[in-house]
N, C-alpha and C. Protein backbone atom coordinates (compact mmCIF):
# COMPACT_ATOMS: atom_id res chain seq x y z
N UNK A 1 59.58 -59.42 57.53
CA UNK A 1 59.47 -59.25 56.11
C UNK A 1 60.37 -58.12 55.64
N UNK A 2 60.48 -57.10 56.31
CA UNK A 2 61.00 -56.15 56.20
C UNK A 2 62.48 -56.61 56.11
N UNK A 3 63.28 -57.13 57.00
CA UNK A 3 64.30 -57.89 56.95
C UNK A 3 64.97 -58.85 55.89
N UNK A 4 64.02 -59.39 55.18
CA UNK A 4 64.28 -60.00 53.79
C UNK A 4 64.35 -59.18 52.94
N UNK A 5 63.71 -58.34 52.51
CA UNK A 5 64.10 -57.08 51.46
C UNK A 5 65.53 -56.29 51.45
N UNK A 6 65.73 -55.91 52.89
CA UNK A 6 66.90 -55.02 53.42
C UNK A 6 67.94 -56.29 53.21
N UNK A 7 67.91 -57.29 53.34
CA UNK A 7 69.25 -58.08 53.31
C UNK A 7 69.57 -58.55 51.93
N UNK A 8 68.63 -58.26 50.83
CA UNK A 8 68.82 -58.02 49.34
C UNK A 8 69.72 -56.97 49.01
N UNK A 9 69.15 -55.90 49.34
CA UNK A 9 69.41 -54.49 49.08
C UNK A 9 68.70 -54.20 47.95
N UNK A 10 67.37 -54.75 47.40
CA UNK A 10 66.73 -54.49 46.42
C UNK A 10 66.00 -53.00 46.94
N UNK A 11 65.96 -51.73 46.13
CA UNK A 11 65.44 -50.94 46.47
C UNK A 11 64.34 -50.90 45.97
N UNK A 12 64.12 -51.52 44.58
CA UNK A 12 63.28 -51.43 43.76
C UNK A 12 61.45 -52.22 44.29
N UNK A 13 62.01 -53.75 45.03
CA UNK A 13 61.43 -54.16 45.82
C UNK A 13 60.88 -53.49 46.87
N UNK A 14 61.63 -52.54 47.51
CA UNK A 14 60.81 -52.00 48.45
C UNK A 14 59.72 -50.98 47.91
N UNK A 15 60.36 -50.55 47.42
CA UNK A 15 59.11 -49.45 46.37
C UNK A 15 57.79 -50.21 45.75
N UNK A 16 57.92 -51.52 45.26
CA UNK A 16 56.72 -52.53 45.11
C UNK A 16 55.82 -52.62 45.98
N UNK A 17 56.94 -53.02 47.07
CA UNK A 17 56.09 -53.53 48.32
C UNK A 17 55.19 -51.97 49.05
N UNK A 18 55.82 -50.85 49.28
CA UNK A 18 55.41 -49.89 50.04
C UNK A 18 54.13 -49.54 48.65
N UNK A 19 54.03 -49.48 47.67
CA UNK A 19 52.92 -49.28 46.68
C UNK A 19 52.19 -50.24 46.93
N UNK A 20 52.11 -51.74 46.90
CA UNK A 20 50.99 -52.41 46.83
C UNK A 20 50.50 -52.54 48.60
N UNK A 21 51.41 -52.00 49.38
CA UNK A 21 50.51 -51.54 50.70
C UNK A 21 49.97 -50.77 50.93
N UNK A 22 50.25 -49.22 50.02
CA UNK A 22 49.53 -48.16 49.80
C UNK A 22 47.86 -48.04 48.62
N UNK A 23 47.84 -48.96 47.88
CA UNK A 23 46.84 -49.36 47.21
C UNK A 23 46.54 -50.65 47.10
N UNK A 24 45.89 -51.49 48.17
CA UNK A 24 45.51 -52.42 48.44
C UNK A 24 44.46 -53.42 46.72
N UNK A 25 44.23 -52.18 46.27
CA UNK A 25 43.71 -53.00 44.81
C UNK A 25 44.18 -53.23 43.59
N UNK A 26 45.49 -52.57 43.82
CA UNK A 26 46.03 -52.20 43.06
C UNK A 26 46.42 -53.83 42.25
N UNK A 27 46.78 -54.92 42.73
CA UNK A 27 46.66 -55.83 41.76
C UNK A 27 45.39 -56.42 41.35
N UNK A 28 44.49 -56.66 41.77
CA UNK A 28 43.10 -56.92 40.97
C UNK A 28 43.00 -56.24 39.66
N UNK A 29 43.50 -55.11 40.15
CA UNK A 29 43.20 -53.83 39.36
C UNK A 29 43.97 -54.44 38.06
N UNK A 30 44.97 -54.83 38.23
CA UNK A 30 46.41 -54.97 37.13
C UNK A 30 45.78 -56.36 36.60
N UNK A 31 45.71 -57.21 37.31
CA UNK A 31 45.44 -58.79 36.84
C UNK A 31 43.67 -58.42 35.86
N UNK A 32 42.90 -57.49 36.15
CA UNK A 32 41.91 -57.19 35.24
C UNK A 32 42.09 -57.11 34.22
N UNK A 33 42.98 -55.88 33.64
CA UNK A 33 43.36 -55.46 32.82
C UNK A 33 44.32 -55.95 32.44
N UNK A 34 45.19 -57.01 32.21
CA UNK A 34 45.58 -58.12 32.04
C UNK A 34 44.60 -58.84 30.96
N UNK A 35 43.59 -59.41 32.11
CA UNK A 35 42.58 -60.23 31.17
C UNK A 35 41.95 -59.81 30.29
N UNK A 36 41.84 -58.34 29.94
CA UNK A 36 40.99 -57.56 29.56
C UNK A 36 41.99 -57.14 28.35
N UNK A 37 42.90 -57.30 28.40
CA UNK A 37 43.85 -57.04 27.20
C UNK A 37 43.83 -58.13 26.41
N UNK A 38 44.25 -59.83 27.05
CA UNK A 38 43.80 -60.54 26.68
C UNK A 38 42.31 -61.40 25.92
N UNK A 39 42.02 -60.60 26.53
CA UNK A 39 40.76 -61.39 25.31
C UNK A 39 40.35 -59.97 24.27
N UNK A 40 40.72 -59.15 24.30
CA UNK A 40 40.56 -58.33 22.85
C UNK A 40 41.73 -59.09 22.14
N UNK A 41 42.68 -59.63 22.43
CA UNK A 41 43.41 -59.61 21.46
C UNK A 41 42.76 -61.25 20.74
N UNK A 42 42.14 -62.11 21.49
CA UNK A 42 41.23 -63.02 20.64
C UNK A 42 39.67 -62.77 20.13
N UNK A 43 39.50 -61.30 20.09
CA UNK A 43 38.10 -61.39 19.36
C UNK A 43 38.29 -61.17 17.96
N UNK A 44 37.28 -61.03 17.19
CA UNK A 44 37.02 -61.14 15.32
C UNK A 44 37.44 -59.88 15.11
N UNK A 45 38.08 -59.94 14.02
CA UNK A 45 38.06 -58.82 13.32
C UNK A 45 37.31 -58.88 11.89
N UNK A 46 36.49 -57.99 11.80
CA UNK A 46 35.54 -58.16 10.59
C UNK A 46 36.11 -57.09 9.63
N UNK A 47 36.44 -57.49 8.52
CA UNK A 47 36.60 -56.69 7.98
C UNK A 47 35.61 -56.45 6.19
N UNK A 48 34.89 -55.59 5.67
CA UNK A 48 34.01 -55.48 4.86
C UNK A 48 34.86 -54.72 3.91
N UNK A 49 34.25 -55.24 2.31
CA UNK A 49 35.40 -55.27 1.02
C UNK A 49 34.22 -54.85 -0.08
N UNK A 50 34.31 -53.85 -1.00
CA UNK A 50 33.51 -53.29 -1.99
C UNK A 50 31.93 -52.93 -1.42
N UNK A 51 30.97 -52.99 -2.29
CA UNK A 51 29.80 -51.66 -2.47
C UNK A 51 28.82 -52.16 -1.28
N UNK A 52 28.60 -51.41 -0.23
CA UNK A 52 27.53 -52.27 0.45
C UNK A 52 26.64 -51.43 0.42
N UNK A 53 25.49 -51.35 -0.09
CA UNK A 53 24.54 -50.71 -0.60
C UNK A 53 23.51 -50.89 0.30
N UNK A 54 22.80 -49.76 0.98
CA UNK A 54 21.83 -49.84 1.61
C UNK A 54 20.65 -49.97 0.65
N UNK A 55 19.01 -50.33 1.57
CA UNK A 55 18.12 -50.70 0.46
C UNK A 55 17.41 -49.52 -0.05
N UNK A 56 17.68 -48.55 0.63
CA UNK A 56 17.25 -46.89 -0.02
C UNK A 56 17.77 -46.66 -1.18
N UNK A 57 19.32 -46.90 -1.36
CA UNK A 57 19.78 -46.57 -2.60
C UNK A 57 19.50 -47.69 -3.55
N UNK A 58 19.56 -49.06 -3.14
CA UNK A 58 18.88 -49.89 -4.69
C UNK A 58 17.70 -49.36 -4.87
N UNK A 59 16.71 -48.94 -3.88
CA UNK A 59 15.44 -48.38 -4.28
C UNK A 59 14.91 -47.28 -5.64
N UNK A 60 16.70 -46.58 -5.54
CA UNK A 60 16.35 -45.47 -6.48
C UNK A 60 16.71 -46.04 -7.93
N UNK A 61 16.77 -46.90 -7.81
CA UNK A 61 17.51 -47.57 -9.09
C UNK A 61 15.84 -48.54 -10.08
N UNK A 62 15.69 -47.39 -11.14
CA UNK A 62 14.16 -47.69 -11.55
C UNK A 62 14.60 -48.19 -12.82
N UNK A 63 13.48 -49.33 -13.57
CA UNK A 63 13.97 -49.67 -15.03
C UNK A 63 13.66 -48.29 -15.66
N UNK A 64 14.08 -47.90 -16.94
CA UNK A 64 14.36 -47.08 -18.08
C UNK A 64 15.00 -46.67 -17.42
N UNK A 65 15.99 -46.82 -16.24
CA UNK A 65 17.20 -45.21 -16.71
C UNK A 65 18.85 -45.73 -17.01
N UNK A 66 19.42 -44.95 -17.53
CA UNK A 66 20.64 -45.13 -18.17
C UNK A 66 21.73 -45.73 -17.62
N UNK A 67 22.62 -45.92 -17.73
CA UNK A 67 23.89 -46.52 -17.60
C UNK A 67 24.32 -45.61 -16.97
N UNK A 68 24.81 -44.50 -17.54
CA UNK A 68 25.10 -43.33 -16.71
C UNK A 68 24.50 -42.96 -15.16
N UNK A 69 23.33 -42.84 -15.26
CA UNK A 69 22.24 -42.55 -14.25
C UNK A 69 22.32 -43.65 -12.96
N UNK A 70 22.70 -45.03 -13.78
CA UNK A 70 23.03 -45.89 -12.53
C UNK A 70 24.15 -45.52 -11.89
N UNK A 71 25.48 -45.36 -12.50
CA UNK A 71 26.93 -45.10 -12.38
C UNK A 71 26.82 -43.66 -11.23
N UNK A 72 26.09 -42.46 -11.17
CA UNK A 72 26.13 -41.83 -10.77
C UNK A 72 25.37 -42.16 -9.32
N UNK A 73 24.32 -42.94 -9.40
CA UNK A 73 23.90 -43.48 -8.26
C UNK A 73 24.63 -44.32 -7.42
N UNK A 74 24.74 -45.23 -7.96
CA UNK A 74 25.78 -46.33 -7.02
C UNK A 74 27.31 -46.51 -7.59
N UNK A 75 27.60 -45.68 -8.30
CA UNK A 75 29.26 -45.45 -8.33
C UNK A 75 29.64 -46.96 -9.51
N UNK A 76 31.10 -46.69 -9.66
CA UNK A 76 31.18 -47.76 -10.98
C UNK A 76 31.13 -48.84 -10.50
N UNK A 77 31.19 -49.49 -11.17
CA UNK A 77 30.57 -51.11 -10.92
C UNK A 77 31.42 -51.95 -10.83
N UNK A 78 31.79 -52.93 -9.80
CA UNK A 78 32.96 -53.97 -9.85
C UNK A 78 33.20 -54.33 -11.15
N UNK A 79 32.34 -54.92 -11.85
CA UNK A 79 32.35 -55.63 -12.94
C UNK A 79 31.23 -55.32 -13.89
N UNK A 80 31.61 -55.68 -15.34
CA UNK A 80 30.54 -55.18 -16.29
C UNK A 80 30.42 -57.22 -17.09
N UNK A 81 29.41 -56.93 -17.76
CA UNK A 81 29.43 -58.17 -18.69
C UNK A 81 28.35 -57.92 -19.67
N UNK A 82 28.12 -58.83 -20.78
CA UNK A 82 27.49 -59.02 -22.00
C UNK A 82 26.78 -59.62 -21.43
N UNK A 83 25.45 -59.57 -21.05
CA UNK A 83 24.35 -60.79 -20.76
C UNK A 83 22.98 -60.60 -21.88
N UNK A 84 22.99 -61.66 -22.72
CA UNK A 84 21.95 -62.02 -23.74
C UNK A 84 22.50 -60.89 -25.05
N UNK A 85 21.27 -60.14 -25.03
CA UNK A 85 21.27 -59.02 -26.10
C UNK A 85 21.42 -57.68 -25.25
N UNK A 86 21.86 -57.45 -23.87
CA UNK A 86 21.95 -56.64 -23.23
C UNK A 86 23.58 -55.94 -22.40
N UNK A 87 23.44 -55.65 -21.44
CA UNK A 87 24.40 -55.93 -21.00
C UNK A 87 24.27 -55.74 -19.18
N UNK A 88 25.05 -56.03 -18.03
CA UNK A 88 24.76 -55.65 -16.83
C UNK A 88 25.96 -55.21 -16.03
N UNK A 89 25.99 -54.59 -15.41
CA UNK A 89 26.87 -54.06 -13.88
C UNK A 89 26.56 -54.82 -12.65
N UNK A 90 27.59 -55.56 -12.22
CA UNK A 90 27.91 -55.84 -11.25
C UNK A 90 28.87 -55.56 -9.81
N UNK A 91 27.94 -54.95 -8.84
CA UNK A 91 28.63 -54.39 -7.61
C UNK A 91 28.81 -55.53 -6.52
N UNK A 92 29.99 -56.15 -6.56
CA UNK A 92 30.53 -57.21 -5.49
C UNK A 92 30.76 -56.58 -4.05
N UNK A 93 30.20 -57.06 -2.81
CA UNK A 93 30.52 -56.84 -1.60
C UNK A 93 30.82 -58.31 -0.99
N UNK A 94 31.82 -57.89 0.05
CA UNK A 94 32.11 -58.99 1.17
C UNK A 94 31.98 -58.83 2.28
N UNK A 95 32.10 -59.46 3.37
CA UNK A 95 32.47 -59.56 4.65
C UNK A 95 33.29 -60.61 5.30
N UNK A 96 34.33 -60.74 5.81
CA UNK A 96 35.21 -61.72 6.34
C UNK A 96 35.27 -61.43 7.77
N UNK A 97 35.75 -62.21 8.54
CA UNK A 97 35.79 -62.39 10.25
C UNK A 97 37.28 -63.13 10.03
N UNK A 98 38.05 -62.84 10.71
CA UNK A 98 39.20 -63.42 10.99
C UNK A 98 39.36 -63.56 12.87
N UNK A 99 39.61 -64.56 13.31
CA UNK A 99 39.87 -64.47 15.02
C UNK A 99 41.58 -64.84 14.95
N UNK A 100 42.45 -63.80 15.95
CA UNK A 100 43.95 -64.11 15.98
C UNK A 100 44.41 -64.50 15.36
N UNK A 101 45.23 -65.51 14.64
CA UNK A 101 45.99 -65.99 13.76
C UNK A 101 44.98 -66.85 12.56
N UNK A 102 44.27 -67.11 12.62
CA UNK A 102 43.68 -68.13 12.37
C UNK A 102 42.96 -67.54 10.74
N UNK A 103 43.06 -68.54 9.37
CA UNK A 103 42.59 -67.62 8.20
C UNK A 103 41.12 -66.94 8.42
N UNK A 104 41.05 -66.00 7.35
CA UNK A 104 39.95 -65.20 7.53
C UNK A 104 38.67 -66.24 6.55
N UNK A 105 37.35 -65.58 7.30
CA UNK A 105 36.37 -66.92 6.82
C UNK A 105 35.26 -65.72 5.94
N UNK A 106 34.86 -65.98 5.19
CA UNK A 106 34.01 -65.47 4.70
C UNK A 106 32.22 -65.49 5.15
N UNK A 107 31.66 -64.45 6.08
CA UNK A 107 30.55 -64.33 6.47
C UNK A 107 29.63 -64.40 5.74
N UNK A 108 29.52 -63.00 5.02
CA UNK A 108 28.24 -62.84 3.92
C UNK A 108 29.64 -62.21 2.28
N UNK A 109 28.80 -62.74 1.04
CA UNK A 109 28.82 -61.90 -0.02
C UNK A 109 27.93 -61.91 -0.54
N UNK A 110 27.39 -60.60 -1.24
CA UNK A 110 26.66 -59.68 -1.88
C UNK A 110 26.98 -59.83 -3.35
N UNK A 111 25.66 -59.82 -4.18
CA UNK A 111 26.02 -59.06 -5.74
C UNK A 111 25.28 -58.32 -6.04
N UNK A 112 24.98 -57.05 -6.26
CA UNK A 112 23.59 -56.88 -6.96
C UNK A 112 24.54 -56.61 -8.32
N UNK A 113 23.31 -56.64 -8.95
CA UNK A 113 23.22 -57.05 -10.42
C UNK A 113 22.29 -56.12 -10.89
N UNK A 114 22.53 -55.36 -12.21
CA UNK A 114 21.88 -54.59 -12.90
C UNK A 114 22.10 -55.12 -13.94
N UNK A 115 20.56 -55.32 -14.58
CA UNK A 115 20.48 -55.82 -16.09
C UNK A 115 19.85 -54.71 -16.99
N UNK A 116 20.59 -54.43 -17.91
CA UNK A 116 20.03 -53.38 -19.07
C UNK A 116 19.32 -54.29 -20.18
N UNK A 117 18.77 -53.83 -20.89
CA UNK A 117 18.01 -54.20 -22.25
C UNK A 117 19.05 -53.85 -23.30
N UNK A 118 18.85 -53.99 -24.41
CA UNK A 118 19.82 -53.77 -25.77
C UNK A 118 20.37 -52.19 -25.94
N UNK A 119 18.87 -51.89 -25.28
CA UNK A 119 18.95 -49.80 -25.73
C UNK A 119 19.86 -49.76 -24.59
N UNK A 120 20.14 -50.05 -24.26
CA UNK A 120 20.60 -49.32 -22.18
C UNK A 120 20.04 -48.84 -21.48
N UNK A 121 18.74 -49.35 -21.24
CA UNK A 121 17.99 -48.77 -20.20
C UNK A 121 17.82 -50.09 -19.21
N UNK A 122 17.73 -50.03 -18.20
CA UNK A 122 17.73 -50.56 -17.05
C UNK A 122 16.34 -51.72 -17.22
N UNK A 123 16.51 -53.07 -17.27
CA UNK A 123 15.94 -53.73 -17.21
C UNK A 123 14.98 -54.32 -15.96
N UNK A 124 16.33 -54.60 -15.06
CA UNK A 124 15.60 -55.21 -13.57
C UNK A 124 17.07 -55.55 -13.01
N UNK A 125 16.67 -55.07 -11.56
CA UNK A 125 17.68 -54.95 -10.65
C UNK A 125 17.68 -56.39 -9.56
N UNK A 126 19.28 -57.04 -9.19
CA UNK A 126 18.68 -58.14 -8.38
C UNK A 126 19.94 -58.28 -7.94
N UNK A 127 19.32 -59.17 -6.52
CA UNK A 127 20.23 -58.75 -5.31
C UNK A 127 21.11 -60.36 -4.97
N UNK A 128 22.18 -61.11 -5.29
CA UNK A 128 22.46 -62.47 -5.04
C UNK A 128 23.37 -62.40 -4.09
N UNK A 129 23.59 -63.89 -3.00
CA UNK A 129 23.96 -63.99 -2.32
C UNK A 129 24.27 -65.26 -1.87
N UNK A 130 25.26 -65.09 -0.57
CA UNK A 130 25.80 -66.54 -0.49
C UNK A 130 24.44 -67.60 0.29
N UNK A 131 24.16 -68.27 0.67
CA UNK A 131 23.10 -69.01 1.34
C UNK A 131 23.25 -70.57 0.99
N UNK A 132 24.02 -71.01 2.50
CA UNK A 132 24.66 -72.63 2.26
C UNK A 132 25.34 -72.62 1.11
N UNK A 133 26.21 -72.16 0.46
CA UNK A 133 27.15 -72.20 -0.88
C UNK A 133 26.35 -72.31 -2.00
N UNK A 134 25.20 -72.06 -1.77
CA UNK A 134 24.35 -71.57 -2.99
C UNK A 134 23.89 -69.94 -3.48
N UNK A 135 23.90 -70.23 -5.35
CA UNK A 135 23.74 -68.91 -5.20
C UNK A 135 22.22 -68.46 -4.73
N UNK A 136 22.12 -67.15 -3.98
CA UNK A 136 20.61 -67.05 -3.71
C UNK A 136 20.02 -66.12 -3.72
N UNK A 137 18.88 -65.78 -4.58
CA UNK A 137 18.60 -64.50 -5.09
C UNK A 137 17.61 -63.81 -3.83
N UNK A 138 17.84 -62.86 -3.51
CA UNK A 138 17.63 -62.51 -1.95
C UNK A 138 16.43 -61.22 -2.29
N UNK A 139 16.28 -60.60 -3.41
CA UNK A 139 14.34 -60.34 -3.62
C UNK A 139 13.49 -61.43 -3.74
N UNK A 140 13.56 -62.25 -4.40
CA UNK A 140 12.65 -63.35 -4.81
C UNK A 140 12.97 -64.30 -3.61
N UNK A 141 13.46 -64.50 -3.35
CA UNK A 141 13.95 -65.59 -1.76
C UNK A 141 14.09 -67.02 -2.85
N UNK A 142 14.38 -66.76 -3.46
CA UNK A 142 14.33 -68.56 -4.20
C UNK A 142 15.65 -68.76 -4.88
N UNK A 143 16.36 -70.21 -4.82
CA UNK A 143 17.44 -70.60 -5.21
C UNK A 143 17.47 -70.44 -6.84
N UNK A 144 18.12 -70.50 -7.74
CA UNK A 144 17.81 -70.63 -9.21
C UNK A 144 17.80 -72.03 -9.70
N UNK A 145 16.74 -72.63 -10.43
CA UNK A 145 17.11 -74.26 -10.93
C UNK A 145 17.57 -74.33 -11.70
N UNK A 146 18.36 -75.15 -12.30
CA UNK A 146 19.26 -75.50 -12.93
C UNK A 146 18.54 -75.81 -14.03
N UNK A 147 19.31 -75.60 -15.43
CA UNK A 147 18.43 -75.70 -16.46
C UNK A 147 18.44 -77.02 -17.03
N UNK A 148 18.97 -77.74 -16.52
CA UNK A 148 18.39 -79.19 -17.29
C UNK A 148 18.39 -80.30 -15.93
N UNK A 149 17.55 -80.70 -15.19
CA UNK A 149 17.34 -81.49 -14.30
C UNK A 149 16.79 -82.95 -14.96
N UNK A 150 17.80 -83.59 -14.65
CA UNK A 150 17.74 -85.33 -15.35
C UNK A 150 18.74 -86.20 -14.47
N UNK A 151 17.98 -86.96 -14.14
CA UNK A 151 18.98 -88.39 -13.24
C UNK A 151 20.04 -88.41 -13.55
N UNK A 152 20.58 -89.09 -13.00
CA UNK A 152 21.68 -89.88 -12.68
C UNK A 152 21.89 -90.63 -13.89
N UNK A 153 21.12 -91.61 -14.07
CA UNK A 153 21.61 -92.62 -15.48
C UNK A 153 21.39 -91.65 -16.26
N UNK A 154 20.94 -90.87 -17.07
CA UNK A 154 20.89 -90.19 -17.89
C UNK A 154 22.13 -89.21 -17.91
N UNK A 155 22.20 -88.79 -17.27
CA UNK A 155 23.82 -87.91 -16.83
C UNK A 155 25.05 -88.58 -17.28
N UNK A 156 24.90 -90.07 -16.74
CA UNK A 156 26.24 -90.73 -16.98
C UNK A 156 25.72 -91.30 -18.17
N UNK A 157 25.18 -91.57 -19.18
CA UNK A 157 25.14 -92.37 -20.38
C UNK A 157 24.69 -91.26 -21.33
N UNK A 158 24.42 -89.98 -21.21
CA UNK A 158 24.09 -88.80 -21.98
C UNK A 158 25.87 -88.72 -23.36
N UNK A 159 26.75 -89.23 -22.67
CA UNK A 159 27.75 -88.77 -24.08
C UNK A 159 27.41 -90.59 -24.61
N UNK A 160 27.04 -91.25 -24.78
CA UNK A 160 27.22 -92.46 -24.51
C UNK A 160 26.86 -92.98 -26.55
N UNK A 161 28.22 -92.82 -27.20
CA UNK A 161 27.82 -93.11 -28.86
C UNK A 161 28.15 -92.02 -29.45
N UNK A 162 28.70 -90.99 -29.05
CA UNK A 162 28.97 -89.65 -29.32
C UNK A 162 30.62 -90.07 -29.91
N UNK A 163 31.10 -89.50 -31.50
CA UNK A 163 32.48 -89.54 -30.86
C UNK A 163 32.68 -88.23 -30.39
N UNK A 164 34.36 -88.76 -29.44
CA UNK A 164 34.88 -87.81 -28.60
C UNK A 164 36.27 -87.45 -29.72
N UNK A 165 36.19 -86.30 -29.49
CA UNK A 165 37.06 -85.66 -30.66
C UNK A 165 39.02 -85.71 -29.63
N UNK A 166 39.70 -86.00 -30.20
CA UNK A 166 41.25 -85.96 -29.60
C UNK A 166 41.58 -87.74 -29.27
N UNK A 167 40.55 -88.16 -29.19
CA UNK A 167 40.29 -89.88 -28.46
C UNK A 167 40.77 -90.82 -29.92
N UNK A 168 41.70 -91.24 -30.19
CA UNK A 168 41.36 -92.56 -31.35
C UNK A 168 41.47 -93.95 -31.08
């Protein structure tokens, strides 16, 4: 063996060879860590996007207090809106998983929702979420129904004698 190396003149080879005779584990060792490089580079990467609110801090969040008083508690609000005669703050959270190349998927999203009354005081606080692509209100555990539940024929013959305005 020795003889095949020397009639190369690879020096570099011999230095291989006299190391992996001097540390007999030394490739297990390498082919491990190999594999071990390899599969981190196919696990998830999760990555989490706006307010994720533990349930201590919605806790502190009581009806009558202010707009302000919320803002200072849980910081500004993704989003604001007009709801009824009131108005509410909305704090959006995400979570996505992406594995190697492959698009990123959406795990869980979060809303809580703060509803004020007309004065601005804090009405009632509520927590929605994704559950089977429905929205799902996650204090109450119950889906929301839809406000007008009616068949099928009724659905499709509901415009049915109406005119349609742009149509002549």
């Amino acid at each position: 063996m020795r003889r095949l190396f020397s009639a190369r003149g690879a020096g570099g080879c011999r230095a291989a060879v006299s190391l992996a005779r001097a540390y007999p584990g030394l490739r297990s060792v390498a082919l491990a860590a190999l594999v071990g490089i390899a599969c981190t580079a196919c696990a998830e990467t999760v990555t989490k996007h706006g307010h994720l609110f533990k349930e201590s801090e919605l806790t502190q969040i009581t009806p009558g207090m202010s707009s302000e008083q919320v803002k200072t508690s849980l910081g500004t609000p993704t989003t604001t809106a007009s709801v009824g005669s009131g108005s509410a703050f909305y704090y959006i959270s995400s979570v996505e998983g992406q594995s190697m190349f492959f698009a990123p998927t959406e795990k869980d999203r979060r809303v809580v929702a703060v509803y004020f009354s007309s004065l601005g005081a804090v009405d009632r606080v509520a927590q929605y979420g994704l559950k089977d692509g429905k929205v799902f209100d996650y204090v109450k555990n119950e889906t929301p129904a839809h406000a007008r539940d009616e068949g099928i024929l009724k659905s499709l013959f509901r415009n049915l004698g109406i005119k349609q305005f742009g149509l002549d």
